[in-house]
N, C-alpha and C. Protein backbone atom coordinates (compact mmCIF):
# COMPACT_ATOMS: atom_id res chain seq x y z
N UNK A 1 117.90 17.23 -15.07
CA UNK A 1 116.68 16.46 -15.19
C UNK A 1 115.71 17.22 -16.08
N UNK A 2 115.00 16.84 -16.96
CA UNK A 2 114.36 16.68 -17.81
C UNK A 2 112.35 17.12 -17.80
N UNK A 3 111.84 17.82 -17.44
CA UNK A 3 110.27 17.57 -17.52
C UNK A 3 109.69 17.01 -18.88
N UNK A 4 108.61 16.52 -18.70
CA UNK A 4 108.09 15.42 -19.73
C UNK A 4 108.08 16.14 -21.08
N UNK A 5 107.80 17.54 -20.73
CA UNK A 5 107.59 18.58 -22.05
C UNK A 5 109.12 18.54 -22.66
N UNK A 6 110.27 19.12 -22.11
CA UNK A 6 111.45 18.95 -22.68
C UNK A 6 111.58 17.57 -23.41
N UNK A 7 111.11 16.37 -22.99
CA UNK A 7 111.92 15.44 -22.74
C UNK A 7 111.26 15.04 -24.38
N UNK A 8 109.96 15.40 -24.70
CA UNK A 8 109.54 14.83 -26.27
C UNK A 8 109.58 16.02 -26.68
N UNK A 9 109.97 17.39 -26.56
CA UNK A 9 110.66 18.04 -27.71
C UNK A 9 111.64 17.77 -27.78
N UNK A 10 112.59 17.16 -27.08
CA UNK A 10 113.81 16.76 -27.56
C UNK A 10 113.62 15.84 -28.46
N UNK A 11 112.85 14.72 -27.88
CA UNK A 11 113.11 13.57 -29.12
C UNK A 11 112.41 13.57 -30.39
N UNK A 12 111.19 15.15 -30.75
CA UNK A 12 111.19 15.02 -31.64
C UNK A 12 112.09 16.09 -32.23
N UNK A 13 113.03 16.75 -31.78
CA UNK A 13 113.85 17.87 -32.93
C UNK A 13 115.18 16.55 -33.43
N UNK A 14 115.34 15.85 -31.95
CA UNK A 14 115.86 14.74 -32.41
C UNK A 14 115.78 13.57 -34.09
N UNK A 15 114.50 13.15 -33.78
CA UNK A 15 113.83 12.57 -35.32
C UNK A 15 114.11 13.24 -36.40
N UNK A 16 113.75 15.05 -36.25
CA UNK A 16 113.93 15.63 -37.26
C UNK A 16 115.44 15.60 -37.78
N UNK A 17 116.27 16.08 -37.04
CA UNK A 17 117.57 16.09 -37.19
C UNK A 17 117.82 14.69 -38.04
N UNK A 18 117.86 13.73 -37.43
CA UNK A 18 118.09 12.23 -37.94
C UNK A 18 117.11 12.23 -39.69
N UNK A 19 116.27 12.63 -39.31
CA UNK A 19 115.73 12.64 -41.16
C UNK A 19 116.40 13.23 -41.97
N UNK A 20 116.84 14.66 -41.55
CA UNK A 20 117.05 15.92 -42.61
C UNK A 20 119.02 15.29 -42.59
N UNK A 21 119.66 14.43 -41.64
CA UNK A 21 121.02 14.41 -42.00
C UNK A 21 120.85 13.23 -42.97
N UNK A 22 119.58 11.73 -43.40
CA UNK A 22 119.83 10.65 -43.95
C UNK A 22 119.40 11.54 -45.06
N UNK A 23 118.51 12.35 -45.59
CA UNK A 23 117.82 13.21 -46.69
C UNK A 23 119.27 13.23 -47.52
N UNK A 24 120.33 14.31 -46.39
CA UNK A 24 121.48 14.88 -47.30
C UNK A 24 122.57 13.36 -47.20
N UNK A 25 122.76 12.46 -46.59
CA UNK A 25 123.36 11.43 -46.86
C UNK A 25 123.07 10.63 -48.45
N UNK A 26 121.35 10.52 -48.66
CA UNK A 26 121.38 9.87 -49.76
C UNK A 26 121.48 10.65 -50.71
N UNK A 27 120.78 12.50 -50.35
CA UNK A 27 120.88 13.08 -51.67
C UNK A 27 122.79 13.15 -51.96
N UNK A 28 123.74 12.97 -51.69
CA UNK A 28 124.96 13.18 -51.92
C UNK A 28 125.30 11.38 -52.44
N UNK A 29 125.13 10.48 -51.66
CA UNK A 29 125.73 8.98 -52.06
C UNK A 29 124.88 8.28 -53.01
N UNK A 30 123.38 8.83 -53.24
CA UNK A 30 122.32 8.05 -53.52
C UNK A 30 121.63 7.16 -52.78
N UNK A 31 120.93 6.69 -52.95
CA UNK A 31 119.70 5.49 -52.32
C UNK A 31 120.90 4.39 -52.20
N UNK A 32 120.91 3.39 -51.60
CA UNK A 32 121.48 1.93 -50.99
C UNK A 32 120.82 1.43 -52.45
N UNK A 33 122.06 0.48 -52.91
CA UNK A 33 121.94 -0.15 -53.92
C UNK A 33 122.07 -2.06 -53.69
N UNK A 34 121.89 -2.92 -54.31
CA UNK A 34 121.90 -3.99 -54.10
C UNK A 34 123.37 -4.36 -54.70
N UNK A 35 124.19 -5.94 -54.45
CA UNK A 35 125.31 -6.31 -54.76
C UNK A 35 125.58 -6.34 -56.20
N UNK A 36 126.71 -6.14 -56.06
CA UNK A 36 127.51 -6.61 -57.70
C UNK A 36 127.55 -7.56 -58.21
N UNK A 37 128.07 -7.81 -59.18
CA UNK A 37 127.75 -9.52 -59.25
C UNK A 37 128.92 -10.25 -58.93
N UNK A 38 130.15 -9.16 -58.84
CA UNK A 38 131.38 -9.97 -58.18
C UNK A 38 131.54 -9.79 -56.87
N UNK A 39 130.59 -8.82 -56.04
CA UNK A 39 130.22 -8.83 -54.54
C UNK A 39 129.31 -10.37 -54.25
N UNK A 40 128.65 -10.32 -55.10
CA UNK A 40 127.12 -11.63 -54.73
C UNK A 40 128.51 -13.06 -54.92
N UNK A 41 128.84 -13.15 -55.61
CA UNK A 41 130.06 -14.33 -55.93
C UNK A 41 130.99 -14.60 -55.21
N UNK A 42 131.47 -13.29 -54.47
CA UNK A 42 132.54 -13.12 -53.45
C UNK A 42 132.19 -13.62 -52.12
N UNK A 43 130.92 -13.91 -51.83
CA UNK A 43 130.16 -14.29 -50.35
C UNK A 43 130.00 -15.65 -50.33
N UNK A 44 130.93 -16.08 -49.22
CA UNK A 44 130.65 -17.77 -48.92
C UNK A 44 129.43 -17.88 -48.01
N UNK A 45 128.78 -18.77 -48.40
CA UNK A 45 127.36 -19.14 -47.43
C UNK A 45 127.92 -20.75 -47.36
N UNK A 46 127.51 -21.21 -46.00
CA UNK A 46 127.65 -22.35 -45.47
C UNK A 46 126.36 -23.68 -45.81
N UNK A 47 127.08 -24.35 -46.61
CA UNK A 47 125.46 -24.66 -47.31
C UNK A 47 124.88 -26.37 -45.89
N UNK A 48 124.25 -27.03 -46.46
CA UNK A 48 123.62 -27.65 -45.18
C UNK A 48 124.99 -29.03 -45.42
N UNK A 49 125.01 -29.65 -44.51
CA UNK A 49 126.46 -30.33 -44.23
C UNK A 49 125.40 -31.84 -44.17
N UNK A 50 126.85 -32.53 -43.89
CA UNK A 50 126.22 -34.23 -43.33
C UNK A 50 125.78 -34.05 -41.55
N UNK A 51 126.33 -32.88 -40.78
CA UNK A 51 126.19 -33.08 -39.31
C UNK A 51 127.46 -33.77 -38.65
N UNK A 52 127.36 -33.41 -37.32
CA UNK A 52 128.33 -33.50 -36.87
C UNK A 52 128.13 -34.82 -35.73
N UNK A 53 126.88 -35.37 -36.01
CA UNK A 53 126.56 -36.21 -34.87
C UNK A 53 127.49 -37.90 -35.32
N UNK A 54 127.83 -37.92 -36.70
CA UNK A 54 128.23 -38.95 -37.05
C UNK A 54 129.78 -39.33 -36.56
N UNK A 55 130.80 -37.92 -36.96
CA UNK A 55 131.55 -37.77 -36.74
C UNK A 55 131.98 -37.64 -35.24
N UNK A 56 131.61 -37.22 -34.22
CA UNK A 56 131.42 -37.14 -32.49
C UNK A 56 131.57 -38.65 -32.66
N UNK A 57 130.47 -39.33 -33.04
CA UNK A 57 130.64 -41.16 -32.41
C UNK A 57 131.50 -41.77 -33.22
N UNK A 58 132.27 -41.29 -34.62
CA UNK A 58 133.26 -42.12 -34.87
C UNK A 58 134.50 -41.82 -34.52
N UNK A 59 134.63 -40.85 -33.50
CA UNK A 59 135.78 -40.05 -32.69
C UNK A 59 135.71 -40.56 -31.64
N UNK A 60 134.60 -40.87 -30.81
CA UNK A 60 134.65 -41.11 -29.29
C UNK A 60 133.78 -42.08 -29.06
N UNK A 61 132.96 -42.76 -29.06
CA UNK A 61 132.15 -43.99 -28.95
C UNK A 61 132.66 -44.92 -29.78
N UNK A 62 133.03 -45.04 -30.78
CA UNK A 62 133.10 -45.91 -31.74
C UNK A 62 134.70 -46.53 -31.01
N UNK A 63 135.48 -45.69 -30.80
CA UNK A 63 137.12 -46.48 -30.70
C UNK A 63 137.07 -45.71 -29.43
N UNK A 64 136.89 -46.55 -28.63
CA UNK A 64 136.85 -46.86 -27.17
C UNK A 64 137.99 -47.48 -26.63
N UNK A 65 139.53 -47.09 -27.08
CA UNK A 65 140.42 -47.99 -26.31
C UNK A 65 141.01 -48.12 -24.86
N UNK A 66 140.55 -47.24 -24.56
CA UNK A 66 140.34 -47.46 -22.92
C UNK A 66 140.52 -48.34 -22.34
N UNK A 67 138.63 -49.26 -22.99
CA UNK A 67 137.76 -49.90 -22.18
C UNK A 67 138.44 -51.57 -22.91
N UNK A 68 138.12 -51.84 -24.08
CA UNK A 68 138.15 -53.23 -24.76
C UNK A 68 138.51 -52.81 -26.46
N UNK A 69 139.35 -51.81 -26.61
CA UNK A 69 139.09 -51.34 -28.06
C UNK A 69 138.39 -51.63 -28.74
N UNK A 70 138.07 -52.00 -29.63
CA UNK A 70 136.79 -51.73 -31.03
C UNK A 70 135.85 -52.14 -30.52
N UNK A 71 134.74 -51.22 -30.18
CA UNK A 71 133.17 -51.91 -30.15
C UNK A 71 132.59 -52.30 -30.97
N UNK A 72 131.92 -53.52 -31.05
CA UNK A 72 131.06 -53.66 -32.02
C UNK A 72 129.52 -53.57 -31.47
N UNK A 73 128.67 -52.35 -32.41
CA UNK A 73 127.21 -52.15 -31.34
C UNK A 73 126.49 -52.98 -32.78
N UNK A 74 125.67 -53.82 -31.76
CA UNK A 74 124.46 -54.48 -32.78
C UNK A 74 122.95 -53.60 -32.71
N UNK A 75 122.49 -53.52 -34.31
CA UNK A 75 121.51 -52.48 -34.60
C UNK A 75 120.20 -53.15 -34.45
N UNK A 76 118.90 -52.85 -34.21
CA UNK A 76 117.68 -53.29 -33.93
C UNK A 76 117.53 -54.61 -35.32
N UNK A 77 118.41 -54.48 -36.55
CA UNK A 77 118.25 -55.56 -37.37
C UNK A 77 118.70 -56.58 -37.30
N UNK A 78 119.73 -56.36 -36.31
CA UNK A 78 120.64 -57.77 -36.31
C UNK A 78 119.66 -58.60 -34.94
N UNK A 79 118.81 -57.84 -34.34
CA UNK A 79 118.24 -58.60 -33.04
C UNK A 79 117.14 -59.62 -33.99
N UNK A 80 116.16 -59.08 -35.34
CA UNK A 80 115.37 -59.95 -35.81
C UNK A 80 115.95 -60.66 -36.71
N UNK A 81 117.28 -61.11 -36.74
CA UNK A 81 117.34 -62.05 -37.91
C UNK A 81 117.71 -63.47 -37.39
């Protein structure tokens, strides 16, 4: 067990340590650099889709053969015409 005095000289020889090993990490690899341009090209990003809410009801609400196969649902336009 630890008294409060040990306990923050530890964590600061700690800090130090952690500075003086990233110091000799970058002075040997250099500073963190940004992507290549065949790294930046190589990365799939998921761009924005149609959703999945359409597809769910033309899978499972829509063909209902269970019940009476094909539903037909009438939309708030077909009630005013």
């Amino acid at each position: 067990m630890m008294t409060m005095k040990e306990a923050c000289e530890y964590v600061t020889n700690k800090k130090k340590a952690n500075a003086i090993h990233r110091n000799n990490v970058v002075a040997i690899n250099g500073s963190c650099s940004g992507l290549t341009e065949k790294q930046y090209k190589s990365i799939k990003t998921k761009v924005k889709g149609a959703g999945s809410k359409g597809r769910k009801h033309s899978h499972t609400k829509l063909w209902d053969y269970n019940n009476s196969g094909v539903k037909i649902y009438k939309t708030s336009t077909d009630l005013f015409r």
